[in-house]
PDB file of N, CA and C in Angstrom:
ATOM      1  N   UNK A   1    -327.866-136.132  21.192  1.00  0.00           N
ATOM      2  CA  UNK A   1    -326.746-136.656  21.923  1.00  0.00           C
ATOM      3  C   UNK A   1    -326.777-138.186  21.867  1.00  0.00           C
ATOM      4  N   UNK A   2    -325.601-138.755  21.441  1.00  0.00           N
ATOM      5  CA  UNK A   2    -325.508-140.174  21.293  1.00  0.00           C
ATOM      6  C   UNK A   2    -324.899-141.031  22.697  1.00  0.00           C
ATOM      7  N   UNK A   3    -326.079-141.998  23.016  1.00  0.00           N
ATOM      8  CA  UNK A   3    -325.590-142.531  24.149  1.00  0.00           C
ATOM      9  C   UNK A   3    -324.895-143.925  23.623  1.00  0.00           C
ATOM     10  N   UNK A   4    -323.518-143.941  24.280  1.00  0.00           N
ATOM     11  CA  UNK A   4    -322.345-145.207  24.479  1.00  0.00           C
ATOM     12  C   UNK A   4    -322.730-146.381  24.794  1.00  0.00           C
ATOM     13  N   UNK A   5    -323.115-147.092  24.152  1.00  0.00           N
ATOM     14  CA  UNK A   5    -323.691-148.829  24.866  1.00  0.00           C
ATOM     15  C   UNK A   5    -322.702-148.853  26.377  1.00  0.00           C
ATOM     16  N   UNK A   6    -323.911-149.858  26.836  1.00  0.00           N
ATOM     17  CA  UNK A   6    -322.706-150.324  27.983  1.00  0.00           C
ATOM     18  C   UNK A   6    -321.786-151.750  27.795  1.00  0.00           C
ATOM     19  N   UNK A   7    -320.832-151.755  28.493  1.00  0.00           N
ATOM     20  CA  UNK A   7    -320.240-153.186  28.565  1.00  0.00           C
ATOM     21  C   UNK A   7    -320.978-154.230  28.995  1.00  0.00           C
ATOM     22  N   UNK A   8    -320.668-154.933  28.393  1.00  0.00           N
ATOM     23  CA  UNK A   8    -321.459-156.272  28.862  1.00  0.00           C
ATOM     24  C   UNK A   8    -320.243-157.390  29.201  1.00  0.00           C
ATOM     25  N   UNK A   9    -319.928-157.763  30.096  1.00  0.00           N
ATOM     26  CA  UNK A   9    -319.399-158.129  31.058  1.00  0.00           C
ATOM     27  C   UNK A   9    -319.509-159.669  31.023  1.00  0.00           C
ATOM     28  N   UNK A  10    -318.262-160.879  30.810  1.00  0.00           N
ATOM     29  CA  UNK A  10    -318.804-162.273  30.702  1.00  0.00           C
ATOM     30  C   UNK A  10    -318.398-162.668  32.079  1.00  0.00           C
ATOM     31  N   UNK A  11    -319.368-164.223  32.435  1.00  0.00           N
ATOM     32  CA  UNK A  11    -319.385-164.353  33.766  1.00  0.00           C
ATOM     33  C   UNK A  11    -317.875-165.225  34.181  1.00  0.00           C
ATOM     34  N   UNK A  12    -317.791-165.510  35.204  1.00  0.00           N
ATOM     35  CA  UNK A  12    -316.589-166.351  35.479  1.00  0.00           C
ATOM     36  C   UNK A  12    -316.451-167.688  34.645  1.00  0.00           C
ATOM     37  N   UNK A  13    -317.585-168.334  34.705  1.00  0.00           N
ATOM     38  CA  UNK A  13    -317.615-169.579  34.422  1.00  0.00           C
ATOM     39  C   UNK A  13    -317.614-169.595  32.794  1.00  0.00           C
ATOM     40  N   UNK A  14    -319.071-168.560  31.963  1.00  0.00           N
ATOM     41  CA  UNK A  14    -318.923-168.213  30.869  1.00  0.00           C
ATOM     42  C   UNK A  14    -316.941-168.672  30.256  1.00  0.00           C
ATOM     43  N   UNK A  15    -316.378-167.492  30.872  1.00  0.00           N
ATOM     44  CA  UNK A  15    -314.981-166.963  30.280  1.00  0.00           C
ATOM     45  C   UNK A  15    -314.233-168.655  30.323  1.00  0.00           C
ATOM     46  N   UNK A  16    -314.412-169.598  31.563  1.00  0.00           N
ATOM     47  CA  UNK A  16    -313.685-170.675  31.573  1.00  0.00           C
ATOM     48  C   UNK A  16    -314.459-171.613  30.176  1.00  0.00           C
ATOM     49  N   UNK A  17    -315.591-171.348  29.944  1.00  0.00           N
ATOM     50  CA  UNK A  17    -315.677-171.814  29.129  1.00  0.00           C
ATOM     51  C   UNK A  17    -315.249-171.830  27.453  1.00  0.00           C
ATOM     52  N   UNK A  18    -314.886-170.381  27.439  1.00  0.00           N
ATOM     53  CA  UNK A  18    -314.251-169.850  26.412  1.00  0.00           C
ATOM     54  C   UNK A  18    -313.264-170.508  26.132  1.00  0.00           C
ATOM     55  N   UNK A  19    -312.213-170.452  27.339  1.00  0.00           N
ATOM     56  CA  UNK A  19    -311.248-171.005  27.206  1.00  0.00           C
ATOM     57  C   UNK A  19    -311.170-172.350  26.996  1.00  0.00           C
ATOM     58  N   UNK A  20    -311.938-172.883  27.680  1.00  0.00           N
ATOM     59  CA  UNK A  20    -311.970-174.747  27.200  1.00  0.00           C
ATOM     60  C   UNK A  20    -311.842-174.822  25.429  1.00  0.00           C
ATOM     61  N   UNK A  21    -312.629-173.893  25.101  1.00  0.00           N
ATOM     62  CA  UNK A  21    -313.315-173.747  23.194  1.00  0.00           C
ATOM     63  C   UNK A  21    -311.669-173.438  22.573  1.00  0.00           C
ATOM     64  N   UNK A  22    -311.302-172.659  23.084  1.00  0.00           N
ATOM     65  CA  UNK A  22    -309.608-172.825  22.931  1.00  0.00           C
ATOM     66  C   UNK A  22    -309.098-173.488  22.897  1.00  0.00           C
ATOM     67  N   UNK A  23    -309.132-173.950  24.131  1.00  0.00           N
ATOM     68  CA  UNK A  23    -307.834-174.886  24.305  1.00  0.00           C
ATOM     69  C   UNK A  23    -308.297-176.616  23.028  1.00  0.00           C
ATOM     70  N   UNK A  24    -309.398-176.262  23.320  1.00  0.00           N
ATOM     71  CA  UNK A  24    -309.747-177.624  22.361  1.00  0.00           C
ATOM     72  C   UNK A  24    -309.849-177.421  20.619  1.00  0.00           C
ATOM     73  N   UNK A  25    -309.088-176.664  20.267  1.00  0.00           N
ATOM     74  CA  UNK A  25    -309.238-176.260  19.054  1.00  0.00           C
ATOM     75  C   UNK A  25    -309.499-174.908  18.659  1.00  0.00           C
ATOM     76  N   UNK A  26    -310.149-174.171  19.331  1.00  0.00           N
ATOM     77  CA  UNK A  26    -310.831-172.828  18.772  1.00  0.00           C
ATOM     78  C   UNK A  26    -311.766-172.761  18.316  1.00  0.00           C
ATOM     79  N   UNK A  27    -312.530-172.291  17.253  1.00  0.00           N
ATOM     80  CA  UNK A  27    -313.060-171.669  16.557  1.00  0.00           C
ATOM     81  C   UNK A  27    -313.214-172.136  15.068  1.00  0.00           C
ATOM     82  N   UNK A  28    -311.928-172.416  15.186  1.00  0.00           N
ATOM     83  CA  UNK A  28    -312.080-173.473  13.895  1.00  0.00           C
ATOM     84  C   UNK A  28    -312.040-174.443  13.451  1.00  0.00           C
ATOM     85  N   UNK A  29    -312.063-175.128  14.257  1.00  0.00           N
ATOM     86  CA  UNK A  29    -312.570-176.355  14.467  1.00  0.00           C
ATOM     87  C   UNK A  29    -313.266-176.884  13.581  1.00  0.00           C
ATOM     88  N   UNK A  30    -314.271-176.367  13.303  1.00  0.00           N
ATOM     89  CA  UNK A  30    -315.698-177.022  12.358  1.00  0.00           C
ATOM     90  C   UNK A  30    -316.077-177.936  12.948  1.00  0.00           C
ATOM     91  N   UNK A  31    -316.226-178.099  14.406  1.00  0.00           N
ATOM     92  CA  UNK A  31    -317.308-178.565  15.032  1.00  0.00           C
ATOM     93  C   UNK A  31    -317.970-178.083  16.000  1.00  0.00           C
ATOM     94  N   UNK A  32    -319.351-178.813  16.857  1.00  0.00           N
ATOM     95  CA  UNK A  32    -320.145-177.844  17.446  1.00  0.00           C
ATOM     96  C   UNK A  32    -318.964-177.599  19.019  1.00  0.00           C
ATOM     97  N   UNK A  33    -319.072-176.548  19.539  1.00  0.00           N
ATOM     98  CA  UNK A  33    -318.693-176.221  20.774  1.00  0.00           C
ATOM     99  C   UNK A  33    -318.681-177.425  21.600  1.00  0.00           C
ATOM    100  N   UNK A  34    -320.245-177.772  21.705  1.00  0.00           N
ATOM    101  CA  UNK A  34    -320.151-178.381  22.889  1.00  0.00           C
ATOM    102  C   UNK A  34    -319.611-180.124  22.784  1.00  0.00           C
ATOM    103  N   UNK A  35    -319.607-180.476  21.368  1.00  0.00           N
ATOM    104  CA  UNK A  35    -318.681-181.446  21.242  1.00  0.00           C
ATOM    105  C   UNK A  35    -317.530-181.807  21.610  1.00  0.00           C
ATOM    106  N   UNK A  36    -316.215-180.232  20.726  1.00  0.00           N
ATOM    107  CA  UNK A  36    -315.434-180.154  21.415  1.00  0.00           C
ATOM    108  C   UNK A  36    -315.355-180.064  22.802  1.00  0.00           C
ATOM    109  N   UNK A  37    -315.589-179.429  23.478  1.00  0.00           N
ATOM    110  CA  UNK A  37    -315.719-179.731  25.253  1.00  0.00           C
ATOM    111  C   UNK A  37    -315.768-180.844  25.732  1.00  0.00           C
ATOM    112  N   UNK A  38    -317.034-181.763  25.427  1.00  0.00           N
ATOM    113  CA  UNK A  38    -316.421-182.756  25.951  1.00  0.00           C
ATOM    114  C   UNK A  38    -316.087-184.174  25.278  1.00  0.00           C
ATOM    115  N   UNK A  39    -315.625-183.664  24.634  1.00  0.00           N
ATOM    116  CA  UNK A  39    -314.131-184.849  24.213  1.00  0.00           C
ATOM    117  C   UNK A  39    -312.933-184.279  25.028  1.00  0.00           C
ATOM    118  N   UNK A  40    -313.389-183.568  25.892  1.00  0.00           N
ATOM    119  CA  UNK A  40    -311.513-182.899  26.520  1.00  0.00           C
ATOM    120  C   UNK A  40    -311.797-184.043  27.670  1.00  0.00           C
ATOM    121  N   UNK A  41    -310.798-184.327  28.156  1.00  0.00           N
ATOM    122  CA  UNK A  41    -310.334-185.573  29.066  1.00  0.00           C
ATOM    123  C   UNK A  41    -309.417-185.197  30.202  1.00  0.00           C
ATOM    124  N   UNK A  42    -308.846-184.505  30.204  1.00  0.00           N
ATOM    125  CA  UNK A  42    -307.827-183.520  30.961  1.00  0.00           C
ATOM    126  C   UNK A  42    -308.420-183.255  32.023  1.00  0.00           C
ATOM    127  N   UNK A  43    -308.527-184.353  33.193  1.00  0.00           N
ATOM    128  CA  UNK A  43    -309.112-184.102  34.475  1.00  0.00           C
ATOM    129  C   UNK A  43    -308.754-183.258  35.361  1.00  0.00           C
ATOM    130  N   UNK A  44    -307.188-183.025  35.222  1.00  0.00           N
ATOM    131  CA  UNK A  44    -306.274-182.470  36.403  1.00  0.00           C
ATOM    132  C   UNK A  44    -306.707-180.967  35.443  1.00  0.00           C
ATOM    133  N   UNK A  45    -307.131-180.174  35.036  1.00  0.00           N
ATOM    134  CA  UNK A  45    -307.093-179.089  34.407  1.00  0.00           C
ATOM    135  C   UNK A  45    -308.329-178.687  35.688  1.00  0.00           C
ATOM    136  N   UNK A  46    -307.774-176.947  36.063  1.00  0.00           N
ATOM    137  CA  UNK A  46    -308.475-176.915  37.160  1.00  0.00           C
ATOM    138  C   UNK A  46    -309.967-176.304  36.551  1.00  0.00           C
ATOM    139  N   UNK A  47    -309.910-176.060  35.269  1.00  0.00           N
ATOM    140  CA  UNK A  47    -311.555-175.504  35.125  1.00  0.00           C
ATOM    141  C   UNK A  47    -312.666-176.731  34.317  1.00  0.00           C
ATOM    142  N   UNK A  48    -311.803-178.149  34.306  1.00  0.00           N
ATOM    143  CA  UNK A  48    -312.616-179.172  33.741  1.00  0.00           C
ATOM    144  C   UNK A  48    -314.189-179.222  34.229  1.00  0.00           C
ATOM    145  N   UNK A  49    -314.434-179.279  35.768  1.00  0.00           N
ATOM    146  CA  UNK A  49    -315.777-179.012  36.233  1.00  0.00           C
ATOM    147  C   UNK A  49    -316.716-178.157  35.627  1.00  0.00           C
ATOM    148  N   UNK A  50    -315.694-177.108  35.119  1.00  0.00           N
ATOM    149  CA  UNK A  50    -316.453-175.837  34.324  1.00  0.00           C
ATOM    150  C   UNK A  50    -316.546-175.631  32.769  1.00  0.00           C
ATOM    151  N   UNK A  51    -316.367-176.658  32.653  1.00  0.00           N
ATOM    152  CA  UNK A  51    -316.211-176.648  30.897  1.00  0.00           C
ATOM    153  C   UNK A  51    -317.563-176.130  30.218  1.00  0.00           C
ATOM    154  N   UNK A  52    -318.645-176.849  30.904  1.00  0.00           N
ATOM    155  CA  UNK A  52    -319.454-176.630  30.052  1.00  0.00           C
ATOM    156  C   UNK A  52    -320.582-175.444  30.555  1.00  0.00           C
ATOM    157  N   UNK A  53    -320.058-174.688  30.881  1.00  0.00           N
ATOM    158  CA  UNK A  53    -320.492-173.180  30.914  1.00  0.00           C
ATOM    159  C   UNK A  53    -321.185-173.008  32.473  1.00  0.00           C
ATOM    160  N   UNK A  54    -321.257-174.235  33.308  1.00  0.00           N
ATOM    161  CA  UNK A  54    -321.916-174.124  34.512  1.00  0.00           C
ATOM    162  C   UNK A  54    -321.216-174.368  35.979  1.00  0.00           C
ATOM    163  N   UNK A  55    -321.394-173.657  36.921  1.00  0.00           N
ATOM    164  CA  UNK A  55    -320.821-174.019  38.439  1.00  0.00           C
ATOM    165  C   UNK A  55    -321.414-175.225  38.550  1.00  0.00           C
ATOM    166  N   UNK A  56    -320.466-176.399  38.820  1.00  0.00           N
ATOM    167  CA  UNK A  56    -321.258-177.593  39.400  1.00  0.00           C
ATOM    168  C   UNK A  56    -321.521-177.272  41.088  1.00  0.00           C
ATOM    169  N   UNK A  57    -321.347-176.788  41.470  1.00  0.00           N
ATOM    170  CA  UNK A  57    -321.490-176.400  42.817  1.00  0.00           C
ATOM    171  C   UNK A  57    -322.399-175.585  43.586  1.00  0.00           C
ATOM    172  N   UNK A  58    -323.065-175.043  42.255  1.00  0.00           N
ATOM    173  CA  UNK A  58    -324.235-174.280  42.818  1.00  0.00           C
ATOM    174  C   UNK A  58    -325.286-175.232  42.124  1.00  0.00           C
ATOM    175  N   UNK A  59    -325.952-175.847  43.351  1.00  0.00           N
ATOM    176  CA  UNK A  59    -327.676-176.791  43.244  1.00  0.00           C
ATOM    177  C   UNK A  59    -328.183-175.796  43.777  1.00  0.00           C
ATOM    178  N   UNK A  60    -329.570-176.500  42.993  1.00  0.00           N
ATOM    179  CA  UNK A  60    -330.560-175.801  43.281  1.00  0.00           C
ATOM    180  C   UNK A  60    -331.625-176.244  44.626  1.00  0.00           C
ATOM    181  N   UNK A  61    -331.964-175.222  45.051  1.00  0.00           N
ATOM    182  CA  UNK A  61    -332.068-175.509  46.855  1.00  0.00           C
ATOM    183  C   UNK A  61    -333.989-176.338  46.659  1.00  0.00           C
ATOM    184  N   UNK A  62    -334.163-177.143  46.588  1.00  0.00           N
ATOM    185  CA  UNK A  62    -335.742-177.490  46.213  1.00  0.00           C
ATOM    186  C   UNK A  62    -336.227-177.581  48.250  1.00  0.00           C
ATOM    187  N   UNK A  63    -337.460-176.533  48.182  1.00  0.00           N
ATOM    188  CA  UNK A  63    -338.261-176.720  49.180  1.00  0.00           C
ATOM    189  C   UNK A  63    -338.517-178.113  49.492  1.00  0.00           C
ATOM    190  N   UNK A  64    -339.459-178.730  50.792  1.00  0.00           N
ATOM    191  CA  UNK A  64    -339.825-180.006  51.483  1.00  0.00           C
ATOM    192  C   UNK A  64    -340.793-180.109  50.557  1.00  0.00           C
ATOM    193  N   UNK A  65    -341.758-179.161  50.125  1.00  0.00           N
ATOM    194  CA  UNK A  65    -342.674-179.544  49.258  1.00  0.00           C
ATOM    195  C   UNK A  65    -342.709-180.539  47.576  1.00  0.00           C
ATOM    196  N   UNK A  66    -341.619-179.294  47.429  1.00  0.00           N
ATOM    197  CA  UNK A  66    -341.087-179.928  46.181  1.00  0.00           C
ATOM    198  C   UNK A  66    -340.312-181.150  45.945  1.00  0.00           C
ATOM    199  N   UNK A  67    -339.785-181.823  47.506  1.00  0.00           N
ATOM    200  CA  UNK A  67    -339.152-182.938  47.519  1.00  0.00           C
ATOM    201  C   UNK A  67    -340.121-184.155  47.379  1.00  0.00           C
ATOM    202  N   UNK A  68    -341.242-183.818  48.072  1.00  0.00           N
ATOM    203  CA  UNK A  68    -342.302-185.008  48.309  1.00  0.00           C
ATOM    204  C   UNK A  68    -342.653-185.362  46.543  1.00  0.00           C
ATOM    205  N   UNK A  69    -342.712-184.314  45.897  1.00  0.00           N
ATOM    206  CA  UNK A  69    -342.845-184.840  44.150  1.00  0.00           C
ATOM    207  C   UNK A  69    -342.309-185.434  43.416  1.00  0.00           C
TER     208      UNK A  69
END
């Protein structure tokens, strides 16, 4: 019996990033991704924060310990 892969599922931010790769050319481009990205300038675009594949909004929580370092 043959088992069906599962879906694999892209994340929110992932997908906005997709779209940035779009909107800035695509695919064919013939240049690297993350070039295109940011040469985009388009501040008022509401997923600019997210271009480059990450929530700026989620920091990372560093313990008291780890602050003193």
């Amino acid at each position: 019996m043959e088992r069906s892969k599962p879906i694999q599922h892209t994340s929110p931010v992932k997908a906005l990033r997709e779209m940035c790769i779009e909107c800035m050319g695509g695919r064919e481009a013939g240049q690297s991704y993350s070039k295109l990205i940011a040469e985009c300038t388009v501040q008022s675009c509401p997923a600019f924060k997210f271009r480059f594949g990450k929530n700026p909004f989620h920091k990372k929580q560093l313990t008291d310990e780890q602050k003193k370092v």
